[in-house]
PDB file of N, CA and C in Angstrom:
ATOM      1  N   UNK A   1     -30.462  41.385-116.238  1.00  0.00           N
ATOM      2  CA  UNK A   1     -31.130  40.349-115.479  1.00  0.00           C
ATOM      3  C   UNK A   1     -30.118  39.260-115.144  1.00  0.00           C
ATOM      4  N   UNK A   2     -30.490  38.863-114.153  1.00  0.00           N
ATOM      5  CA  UNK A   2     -29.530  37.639-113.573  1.00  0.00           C
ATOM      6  C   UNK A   2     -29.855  36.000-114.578  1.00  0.00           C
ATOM      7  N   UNK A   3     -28.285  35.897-114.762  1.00  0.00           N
ATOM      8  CA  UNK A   3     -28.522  33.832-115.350  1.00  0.00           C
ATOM      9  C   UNK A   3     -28.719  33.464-114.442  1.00  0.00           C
ATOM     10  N   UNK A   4     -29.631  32.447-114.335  1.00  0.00           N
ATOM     11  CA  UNK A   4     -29.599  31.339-113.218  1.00  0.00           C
ATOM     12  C   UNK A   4     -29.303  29.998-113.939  1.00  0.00           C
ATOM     13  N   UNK A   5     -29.055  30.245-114.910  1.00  0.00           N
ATOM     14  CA  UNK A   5     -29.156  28.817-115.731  1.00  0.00           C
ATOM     15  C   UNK A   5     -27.729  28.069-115.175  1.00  0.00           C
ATOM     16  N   UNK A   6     -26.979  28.495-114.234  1.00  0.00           N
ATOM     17  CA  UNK A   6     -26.076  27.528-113.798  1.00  0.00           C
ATOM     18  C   UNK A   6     -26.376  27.177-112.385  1.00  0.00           C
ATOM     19  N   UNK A   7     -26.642  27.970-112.048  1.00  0.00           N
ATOM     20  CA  UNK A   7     -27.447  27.605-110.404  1.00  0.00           C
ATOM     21  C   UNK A   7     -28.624  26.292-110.633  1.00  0.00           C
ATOM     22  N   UNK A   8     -29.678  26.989-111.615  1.00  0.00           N
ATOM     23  CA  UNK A   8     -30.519  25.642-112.519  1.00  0.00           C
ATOM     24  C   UNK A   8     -30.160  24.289-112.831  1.00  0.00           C
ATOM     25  N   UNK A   9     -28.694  24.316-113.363  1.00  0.00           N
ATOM     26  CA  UNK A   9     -27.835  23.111-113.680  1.00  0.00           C
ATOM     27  C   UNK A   9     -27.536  22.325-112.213  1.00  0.00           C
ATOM     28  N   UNK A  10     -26.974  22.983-111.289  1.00  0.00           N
ATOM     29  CA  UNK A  10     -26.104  22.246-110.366  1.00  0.00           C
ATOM     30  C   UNK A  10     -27.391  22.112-109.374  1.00  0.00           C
ATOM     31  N   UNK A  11     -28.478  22.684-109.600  1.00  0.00           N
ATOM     32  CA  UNK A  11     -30.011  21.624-108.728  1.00  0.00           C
ATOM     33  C   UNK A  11     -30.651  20.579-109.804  1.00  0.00           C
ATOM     34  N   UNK A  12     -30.383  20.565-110.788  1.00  0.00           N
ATOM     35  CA  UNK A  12     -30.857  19.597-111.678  1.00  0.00           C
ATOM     36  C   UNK A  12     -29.784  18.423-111.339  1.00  0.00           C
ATOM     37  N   UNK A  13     -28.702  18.638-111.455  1.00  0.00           N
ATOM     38  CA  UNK A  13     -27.463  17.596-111.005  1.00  0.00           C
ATOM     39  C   UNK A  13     -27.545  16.883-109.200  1.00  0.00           C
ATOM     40  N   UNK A  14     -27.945  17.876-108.728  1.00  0.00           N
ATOM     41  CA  UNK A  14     -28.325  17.684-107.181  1.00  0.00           C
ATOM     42  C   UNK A  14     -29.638  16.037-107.338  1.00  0.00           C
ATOM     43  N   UNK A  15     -30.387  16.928-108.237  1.00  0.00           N
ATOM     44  CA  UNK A  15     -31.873  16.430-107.857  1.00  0.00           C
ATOM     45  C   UNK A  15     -31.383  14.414-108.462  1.00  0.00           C
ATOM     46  N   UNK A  16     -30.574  14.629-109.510  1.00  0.00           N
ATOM     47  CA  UNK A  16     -30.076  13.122-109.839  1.00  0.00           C
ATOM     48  C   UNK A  16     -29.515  12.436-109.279  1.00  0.00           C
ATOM     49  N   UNK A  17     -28.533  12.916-108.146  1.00  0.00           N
ATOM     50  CA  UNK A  17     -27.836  12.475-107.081  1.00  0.00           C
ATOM     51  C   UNK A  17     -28.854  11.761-105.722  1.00  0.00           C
ATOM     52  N   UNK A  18     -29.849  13.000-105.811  1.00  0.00           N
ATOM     53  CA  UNK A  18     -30.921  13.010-104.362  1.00  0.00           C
ATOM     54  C   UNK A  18     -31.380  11.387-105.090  1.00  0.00           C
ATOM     55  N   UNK A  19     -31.640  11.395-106.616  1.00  0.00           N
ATOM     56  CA  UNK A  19     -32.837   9.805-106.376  1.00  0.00           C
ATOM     57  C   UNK A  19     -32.241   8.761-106.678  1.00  0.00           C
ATOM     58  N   UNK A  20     -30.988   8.979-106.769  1.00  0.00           N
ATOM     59  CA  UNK A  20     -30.121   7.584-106.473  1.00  0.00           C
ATOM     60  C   UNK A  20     -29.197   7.000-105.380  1.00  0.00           C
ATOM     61  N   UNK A  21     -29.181   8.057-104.443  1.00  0.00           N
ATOM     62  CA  UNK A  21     -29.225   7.829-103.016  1.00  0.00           C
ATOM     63  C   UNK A  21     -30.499   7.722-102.307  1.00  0.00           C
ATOM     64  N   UNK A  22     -31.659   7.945-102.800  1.00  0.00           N
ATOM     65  CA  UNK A  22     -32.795   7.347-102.509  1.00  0.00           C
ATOM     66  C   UNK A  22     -32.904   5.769-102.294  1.00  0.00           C
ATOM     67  N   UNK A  23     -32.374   5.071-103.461  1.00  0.00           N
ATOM     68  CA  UNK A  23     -32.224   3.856-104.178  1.00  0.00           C
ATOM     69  C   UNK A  23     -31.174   3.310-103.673  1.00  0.00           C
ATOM     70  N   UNK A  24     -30.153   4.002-102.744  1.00  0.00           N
ATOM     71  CA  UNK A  24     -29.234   3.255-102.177  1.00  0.00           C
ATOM     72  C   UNK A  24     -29.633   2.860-100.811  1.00  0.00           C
ATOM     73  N   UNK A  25     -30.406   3.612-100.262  1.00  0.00           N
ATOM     74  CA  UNK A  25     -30.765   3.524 -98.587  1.00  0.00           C
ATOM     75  C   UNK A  25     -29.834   4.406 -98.286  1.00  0.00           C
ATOM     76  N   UNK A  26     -29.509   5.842 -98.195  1.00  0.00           N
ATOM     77  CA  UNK A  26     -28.628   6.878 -97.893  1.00  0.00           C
ATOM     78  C   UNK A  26     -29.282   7.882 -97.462  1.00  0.00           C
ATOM     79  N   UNK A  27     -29.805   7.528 -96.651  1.00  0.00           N
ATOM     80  CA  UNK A  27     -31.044   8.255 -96.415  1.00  0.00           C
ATOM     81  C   UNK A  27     -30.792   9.489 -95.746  1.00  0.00           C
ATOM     82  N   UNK A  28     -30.215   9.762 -94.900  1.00  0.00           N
ATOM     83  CA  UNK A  28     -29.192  10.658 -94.109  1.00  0.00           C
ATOM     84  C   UNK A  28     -28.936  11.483 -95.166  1.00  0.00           C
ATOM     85  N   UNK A  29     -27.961  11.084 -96.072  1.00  0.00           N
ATOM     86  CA  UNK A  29     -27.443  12.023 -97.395  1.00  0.00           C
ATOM     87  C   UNK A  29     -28.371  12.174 -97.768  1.00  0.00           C
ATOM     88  N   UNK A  30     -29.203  11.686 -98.404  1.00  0.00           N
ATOM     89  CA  UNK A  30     -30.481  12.039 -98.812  1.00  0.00           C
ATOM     90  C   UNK A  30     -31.121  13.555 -98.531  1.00  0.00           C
ATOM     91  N   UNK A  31     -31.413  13.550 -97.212  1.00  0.00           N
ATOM     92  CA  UNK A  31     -32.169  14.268 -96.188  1.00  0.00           C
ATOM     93  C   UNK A  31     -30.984  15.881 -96.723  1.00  0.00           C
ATOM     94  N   UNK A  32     -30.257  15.395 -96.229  1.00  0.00           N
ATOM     95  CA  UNK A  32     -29.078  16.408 -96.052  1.00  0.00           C
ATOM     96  C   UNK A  32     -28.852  16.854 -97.919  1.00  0.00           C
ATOM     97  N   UNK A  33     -28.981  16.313 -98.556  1.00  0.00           N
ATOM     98  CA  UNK A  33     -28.649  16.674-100.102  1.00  0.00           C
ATOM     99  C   UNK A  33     -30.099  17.563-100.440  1.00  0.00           C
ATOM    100  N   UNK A  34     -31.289  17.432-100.333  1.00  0.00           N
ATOM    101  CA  UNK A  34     -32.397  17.602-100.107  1.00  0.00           C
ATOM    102  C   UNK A  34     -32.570  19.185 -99.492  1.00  0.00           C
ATOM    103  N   UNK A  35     -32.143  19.022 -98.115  1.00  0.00           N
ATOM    104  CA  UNK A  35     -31.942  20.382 -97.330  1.00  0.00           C
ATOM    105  C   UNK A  35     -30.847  21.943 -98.783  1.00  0.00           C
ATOM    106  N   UNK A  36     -30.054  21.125 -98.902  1.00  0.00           N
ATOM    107  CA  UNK A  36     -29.228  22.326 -99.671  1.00  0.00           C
ATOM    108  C   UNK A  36     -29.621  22.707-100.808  1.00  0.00           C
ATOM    109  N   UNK A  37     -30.853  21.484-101.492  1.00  0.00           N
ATOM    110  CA  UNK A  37     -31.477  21.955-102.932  1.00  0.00           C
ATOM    111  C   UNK A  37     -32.359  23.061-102.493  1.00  0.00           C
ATOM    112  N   UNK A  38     -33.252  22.800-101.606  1.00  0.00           N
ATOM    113  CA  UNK A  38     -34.092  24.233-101.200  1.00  0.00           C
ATOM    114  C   UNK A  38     -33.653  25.077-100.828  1.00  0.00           C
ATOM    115  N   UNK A  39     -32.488  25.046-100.283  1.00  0.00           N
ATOM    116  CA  UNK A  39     -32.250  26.580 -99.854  1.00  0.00           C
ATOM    117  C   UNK A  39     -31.635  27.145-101.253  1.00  0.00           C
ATOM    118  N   UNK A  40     -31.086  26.336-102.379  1.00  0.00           N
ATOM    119  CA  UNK A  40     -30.500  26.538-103.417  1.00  0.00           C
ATOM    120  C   UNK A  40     -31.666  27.256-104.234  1.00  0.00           C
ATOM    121  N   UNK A  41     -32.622  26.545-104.222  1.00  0.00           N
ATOM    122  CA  UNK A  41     -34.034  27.328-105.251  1.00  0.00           C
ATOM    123  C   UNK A  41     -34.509  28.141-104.215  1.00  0.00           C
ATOM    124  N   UNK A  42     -34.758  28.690-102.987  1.00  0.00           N
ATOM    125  CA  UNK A  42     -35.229  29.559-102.661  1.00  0.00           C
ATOM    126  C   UNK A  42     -34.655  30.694-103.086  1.00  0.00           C
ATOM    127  N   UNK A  43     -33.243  30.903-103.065  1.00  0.00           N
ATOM    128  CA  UNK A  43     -32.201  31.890-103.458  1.00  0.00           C
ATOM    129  C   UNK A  43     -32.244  31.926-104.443  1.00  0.00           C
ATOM    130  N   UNK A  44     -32.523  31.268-105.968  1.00  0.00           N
ATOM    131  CA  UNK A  44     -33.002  31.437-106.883  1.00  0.00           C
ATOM    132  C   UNK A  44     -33.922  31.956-107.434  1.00  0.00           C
ATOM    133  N   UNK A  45     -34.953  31.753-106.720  1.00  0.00           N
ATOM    134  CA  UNK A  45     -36.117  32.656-106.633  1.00  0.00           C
ATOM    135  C   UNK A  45     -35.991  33.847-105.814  1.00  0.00           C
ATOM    136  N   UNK A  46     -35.466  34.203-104.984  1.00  0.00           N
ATOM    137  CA  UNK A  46     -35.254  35.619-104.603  1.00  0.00           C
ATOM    138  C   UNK A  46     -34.607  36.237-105.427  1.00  0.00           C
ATOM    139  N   UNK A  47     -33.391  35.993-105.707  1.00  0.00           N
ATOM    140  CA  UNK A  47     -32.674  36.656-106.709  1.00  0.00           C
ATOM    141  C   UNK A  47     -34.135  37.229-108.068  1.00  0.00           C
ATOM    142  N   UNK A  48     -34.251  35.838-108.750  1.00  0.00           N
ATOM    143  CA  UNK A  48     -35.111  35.972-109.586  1.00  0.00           C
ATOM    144  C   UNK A  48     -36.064  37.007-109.731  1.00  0.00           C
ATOM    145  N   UNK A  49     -36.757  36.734-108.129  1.00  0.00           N
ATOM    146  CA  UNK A  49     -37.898  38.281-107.863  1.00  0.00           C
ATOM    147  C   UNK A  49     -37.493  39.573-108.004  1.00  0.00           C
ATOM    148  N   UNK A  50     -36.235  39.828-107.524  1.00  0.00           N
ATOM    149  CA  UNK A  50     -35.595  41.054-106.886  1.00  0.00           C
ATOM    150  C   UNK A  50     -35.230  41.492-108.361  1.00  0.00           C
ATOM    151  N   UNK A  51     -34.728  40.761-109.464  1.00  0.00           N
ATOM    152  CA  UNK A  51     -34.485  41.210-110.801  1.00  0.00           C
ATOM    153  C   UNK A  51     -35.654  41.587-111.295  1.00  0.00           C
ATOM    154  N   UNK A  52     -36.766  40.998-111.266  1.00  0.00           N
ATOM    155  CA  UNK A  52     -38.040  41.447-111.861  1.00  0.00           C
ATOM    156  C   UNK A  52     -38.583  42.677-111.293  1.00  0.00           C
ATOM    157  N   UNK A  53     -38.156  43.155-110.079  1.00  0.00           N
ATOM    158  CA  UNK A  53     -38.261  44.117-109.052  1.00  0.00           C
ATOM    159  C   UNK A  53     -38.128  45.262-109.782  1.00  0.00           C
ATOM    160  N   UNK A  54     -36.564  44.985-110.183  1.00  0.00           N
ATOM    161  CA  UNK A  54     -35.613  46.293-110.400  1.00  0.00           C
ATOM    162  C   UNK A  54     -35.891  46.737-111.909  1.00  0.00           C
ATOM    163  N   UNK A  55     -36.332  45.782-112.718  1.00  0.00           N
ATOM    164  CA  UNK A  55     -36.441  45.911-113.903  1.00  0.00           C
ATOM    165  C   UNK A  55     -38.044  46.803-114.541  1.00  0.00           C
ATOM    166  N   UNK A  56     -38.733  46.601-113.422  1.00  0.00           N
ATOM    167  CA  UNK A  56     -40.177  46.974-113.542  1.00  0.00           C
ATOM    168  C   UNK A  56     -40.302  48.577-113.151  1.00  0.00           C
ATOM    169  N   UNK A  57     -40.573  49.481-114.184  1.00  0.00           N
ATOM    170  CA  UNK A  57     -40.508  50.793-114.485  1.00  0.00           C
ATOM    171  C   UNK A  57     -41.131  51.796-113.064  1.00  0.00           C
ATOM    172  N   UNK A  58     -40.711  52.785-112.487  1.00  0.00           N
ATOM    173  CA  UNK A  58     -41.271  53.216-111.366  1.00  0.00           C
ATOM    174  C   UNK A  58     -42.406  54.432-111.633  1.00  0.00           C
ATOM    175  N   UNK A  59     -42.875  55.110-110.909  1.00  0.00           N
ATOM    176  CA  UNK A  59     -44.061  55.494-111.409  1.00  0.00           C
ATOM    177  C   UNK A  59     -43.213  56.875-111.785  1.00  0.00           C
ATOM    178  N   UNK A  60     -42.170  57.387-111.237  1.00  0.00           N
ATOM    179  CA  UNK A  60     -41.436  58.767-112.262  1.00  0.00           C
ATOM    180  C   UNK A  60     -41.352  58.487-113.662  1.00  0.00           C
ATOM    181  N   UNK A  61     -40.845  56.887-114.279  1.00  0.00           N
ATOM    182  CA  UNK A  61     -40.306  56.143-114.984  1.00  0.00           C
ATOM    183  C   UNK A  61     -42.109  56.299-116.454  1.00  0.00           C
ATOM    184  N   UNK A  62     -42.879  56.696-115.792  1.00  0.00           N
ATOM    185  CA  UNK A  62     -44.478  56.479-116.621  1.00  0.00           C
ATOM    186  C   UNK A  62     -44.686  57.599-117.028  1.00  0.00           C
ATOM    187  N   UNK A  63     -44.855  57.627-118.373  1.00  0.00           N
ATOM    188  CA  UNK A  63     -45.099  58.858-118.705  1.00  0.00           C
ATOM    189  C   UNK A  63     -46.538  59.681-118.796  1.00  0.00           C
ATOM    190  N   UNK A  64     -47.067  60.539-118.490  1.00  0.00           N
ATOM    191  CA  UNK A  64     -48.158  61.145-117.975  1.00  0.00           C
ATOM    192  C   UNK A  64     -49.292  60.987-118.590  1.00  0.00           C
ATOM    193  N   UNK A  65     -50.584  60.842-117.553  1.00  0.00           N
ATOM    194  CA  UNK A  65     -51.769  60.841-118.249  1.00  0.00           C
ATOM    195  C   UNK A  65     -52.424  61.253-119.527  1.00  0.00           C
ATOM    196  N   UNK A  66     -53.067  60.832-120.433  1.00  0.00           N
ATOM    197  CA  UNK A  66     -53.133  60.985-121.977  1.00  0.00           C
ATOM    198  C   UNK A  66     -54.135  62.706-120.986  1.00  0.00           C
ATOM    199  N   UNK A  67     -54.046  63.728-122.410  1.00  0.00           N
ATOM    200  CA  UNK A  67     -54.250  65.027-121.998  1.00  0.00           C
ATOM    201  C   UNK A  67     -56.193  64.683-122.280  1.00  0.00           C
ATOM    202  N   UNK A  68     -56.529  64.304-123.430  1.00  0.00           N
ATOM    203  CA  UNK A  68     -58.047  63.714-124.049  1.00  0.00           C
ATOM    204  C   UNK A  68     -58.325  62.690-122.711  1.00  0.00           C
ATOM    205  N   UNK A  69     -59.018  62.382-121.773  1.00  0.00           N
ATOM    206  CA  UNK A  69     -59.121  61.448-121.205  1.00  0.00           C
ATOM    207  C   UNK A  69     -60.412  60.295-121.783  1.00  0.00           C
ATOM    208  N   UNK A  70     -61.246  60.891-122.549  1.00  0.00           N
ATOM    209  CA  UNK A  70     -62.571  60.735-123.268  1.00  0.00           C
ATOM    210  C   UNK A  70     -61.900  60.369-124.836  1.00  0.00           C
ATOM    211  N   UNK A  71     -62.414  59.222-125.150  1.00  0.00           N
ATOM    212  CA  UNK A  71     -62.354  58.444-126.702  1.00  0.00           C
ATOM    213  C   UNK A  71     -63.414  58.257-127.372  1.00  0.00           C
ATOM    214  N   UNK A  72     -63.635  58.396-128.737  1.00  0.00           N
ATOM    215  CA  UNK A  72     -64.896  57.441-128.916  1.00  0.00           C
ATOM    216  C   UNK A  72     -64.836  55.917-128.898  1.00  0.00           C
ATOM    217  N   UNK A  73     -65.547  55.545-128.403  1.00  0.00           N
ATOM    218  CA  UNK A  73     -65.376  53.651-128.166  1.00  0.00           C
ATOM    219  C   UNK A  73     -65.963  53.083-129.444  1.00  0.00           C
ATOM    220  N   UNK A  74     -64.395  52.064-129.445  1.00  0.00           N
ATOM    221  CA  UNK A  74     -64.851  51.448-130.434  1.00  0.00           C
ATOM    222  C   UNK A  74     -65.645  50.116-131.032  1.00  0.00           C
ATOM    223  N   UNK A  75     -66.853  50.239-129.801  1.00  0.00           N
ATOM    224  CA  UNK A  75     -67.892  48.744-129.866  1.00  0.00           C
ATOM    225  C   UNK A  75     -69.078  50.133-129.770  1.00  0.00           C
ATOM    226  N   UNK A  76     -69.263  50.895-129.073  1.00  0.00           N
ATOM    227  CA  UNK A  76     -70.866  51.438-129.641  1.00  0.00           C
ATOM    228  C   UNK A  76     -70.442  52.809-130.019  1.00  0.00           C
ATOM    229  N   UNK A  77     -69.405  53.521-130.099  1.00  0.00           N
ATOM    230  CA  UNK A  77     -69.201  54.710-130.836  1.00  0.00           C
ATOM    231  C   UNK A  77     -69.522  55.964-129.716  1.00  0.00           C
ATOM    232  N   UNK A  78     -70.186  55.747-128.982  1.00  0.00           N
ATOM    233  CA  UNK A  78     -70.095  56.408-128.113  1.00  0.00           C
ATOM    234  C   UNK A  78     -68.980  57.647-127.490  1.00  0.00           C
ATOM    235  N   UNK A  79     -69.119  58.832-127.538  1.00  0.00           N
ATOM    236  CA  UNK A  79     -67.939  59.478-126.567  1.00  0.00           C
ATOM    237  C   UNK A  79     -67.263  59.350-124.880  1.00  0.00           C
ATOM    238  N   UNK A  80     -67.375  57.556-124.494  1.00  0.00           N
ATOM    239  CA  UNK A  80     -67.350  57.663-123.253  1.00  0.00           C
ATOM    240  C   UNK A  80     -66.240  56.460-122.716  1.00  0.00           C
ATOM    241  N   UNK A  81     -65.103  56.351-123.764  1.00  0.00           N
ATOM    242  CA  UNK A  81     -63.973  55.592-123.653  1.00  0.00           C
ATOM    243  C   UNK A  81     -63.375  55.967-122.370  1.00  0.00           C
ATOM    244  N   UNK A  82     -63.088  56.056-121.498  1.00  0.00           N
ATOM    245  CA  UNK A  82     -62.135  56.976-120.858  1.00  0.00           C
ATOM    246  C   UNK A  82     -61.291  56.425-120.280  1.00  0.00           C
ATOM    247  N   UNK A  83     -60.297  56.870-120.106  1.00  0.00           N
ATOM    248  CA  UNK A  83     -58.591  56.217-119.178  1.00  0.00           C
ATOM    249  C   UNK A  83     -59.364  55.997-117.966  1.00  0.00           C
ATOM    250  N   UNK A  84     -58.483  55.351-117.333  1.00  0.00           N
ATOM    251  CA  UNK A  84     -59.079  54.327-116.069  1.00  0.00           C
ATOM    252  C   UNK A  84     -57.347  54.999-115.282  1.00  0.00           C
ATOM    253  N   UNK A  85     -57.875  55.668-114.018  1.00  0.00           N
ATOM    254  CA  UNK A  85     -56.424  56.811-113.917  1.00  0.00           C
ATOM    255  C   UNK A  85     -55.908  55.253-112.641  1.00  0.00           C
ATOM    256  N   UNK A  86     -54.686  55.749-112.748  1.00  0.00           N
ATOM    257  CA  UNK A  86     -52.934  54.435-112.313  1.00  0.00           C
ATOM    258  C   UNK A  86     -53.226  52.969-112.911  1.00  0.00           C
ATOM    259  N   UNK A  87     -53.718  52.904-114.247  1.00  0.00           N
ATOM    260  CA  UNK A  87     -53.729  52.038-114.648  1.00  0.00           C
ATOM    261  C   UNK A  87     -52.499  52.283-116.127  1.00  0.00           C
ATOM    262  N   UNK A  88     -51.794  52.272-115.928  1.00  0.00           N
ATOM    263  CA  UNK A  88     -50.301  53.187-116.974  1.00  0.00           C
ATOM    264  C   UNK A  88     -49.929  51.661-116.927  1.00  0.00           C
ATOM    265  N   UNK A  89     -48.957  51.164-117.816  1.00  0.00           N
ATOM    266  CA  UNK A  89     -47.982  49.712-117.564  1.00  0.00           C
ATOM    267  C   UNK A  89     -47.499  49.939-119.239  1.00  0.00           C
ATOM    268  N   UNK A  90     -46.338  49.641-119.112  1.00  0.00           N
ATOM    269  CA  UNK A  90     -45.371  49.141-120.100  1.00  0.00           C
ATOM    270  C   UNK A  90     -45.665  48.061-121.189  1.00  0.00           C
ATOM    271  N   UNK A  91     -45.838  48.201-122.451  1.00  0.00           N
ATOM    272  CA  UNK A  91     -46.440  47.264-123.126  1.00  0.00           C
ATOM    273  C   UNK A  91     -45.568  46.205-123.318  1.00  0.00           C
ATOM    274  N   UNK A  92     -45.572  45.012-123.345  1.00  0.00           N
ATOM    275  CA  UNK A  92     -45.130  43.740-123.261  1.00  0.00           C
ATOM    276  C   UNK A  92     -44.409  43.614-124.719  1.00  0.00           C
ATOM    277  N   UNK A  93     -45.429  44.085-125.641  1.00  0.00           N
ATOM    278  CA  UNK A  93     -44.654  43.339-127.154  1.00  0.00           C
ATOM    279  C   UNK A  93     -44.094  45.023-127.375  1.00  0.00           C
ATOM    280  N   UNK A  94     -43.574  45.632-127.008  1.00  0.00           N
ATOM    281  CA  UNK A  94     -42.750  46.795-127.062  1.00  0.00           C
ATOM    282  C   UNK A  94     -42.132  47.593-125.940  1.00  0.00           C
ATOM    283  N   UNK A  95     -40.683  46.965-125.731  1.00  0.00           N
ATOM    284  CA  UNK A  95     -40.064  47.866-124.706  1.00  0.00           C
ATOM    285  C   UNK A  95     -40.249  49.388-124.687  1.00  0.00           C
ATOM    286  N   UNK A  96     -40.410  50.340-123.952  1.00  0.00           N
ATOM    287  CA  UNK A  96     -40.172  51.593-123.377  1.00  0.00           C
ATOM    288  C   UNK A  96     -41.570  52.713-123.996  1.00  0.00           C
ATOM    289  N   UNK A  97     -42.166  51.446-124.656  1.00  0.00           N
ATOM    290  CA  UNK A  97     -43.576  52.124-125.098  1.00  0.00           C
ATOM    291  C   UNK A  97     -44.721  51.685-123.809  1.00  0.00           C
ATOM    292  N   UNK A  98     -45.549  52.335-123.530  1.00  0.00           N
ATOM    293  CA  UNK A  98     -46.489  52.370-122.795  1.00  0.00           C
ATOM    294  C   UNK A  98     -48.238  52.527-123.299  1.00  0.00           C
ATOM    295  N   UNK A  99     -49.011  51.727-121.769  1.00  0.00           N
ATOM    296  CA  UNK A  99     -50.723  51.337-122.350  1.00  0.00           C
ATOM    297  C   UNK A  99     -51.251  52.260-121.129  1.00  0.00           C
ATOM    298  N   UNK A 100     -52.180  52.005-121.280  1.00  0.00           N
ATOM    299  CA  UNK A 100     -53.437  52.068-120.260  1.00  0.00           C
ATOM    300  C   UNK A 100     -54.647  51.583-120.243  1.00  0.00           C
ATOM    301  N   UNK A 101     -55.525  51.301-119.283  1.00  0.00           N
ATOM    302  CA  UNK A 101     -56.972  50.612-119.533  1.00  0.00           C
ATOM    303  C   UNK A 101     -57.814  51.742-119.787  1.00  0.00           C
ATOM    304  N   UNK A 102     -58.422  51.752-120.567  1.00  0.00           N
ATOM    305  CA  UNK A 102     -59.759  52.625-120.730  1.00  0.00           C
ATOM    306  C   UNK A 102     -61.127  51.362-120.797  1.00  0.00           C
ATOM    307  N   UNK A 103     -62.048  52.168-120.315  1.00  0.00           N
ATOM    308  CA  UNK A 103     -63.257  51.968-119.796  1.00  0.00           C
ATOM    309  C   UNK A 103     -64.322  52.512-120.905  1.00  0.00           C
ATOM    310  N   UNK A 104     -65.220  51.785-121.443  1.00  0.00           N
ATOM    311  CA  UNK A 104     -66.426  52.605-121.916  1.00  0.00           C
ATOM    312  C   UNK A 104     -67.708  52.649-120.702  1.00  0.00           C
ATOM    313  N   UNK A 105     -68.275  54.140-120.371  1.00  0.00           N
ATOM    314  CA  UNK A 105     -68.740  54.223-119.269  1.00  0.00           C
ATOM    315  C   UNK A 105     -70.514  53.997-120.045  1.00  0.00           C
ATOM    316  N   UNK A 106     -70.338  53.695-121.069  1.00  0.00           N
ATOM    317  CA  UNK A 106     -71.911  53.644-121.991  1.00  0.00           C
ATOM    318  C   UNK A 106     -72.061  52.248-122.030  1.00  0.00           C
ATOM    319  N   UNK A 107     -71.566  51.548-122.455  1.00  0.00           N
ATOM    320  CA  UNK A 107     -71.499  50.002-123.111  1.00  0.00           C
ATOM    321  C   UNK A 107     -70.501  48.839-122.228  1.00  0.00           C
ATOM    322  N   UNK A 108     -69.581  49.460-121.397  1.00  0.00           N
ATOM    323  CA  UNK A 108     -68.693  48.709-120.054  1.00  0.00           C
ATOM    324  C   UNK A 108     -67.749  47.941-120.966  1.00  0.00           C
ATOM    325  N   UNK A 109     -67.214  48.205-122.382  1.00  0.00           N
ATOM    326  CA  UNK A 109     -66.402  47.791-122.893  1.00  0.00           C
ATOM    327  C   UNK A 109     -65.291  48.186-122.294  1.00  0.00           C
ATOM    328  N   UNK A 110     -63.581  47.446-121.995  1.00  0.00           N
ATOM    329  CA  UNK A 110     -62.919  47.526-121.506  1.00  0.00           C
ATOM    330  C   UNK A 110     -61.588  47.280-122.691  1.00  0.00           C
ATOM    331  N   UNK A 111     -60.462  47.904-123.020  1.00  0.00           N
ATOM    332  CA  UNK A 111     -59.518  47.920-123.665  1.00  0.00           C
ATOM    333  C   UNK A 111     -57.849  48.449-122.978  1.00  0.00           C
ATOM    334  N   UNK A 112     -56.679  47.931-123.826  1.00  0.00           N
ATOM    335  CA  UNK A 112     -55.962  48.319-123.428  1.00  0.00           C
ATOM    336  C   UNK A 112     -55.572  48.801-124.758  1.00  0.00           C
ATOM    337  N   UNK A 113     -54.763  50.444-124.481  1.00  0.00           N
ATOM    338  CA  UNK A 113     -54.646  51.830-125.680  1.00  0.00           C
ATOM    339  C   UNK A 113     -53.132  51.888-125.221  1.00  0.00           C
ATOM    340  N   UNK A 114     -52.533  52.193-126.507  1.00  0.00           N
ATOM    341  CA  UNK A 114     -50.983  52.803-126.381  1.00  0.00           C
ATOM    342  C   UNK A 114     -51.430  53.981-126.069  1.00  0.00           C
ATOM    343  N   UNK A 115     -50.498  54.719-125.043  1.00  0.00           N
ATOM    344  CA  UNK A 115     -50.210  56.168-124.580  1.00  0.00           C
ATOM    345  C   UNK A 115     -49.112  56.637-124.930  1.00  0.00           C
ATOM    346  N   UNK A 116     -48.821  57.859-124.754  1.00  0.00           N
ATOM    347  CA  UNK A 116     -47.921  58.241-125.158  1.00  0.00           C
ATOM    348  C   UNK A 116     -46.907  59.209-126.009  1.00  0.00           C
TER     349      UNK A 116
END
């Protein structure tokens, strides 16, 4: 993933400059110091996106539908848990492990299940 934490720095340094040429009547500089911070954080944020882009697993990258699609649920016991199909995603508190939503089609309880 990309640092931005120096790009971050030198618009934080910008932005201290912008409000004390505010305070001078520099208004011109101002305007013009102003103009280069946004284009500075827009590019920050693209970058930013485009890393989150690349980093986010592709659907070859998911590993295949659980083979059981039917669970018993665990709020009425029921046999009618079932995977909720392209709902696959990467679990957050564990890299390269994977979830899915299942559905109870009896009781409309809704969960997210490691797959896998």
């Amino acid at each position: 993933m990309v640092d931005i934490t120096p790009r971050l720095k030198t618009v934080k340094e910008g932005v201290a400059k912008l409000a004390a040429m505010a305070t001078e009547g520099q208004a011109d500089a101002a305007r013009e110091l102003a103009a280069d911070l946004h284009f500075e954080l827009d590019r920050a944020m693209q970058e930013a996106t485009a890393a989150k882009a690349e980093s986010a697993p592709s659907r070859a990258d998911l590993p295949r539908p659980p083979r059981n699609r039917e669970e018993k649920c665990p709020r009425c016991t029921l046999r009618a848990f079932t995977f909720q199909e392209g709902t696959i995603r990467e679990r957050a508190d564990a890299e390269g492990e994977f979830e899915a939503l299942y559905h109870c089609m009896s009781c409309g309880h809704e969960a997210w299940r490691r797959i896998g």
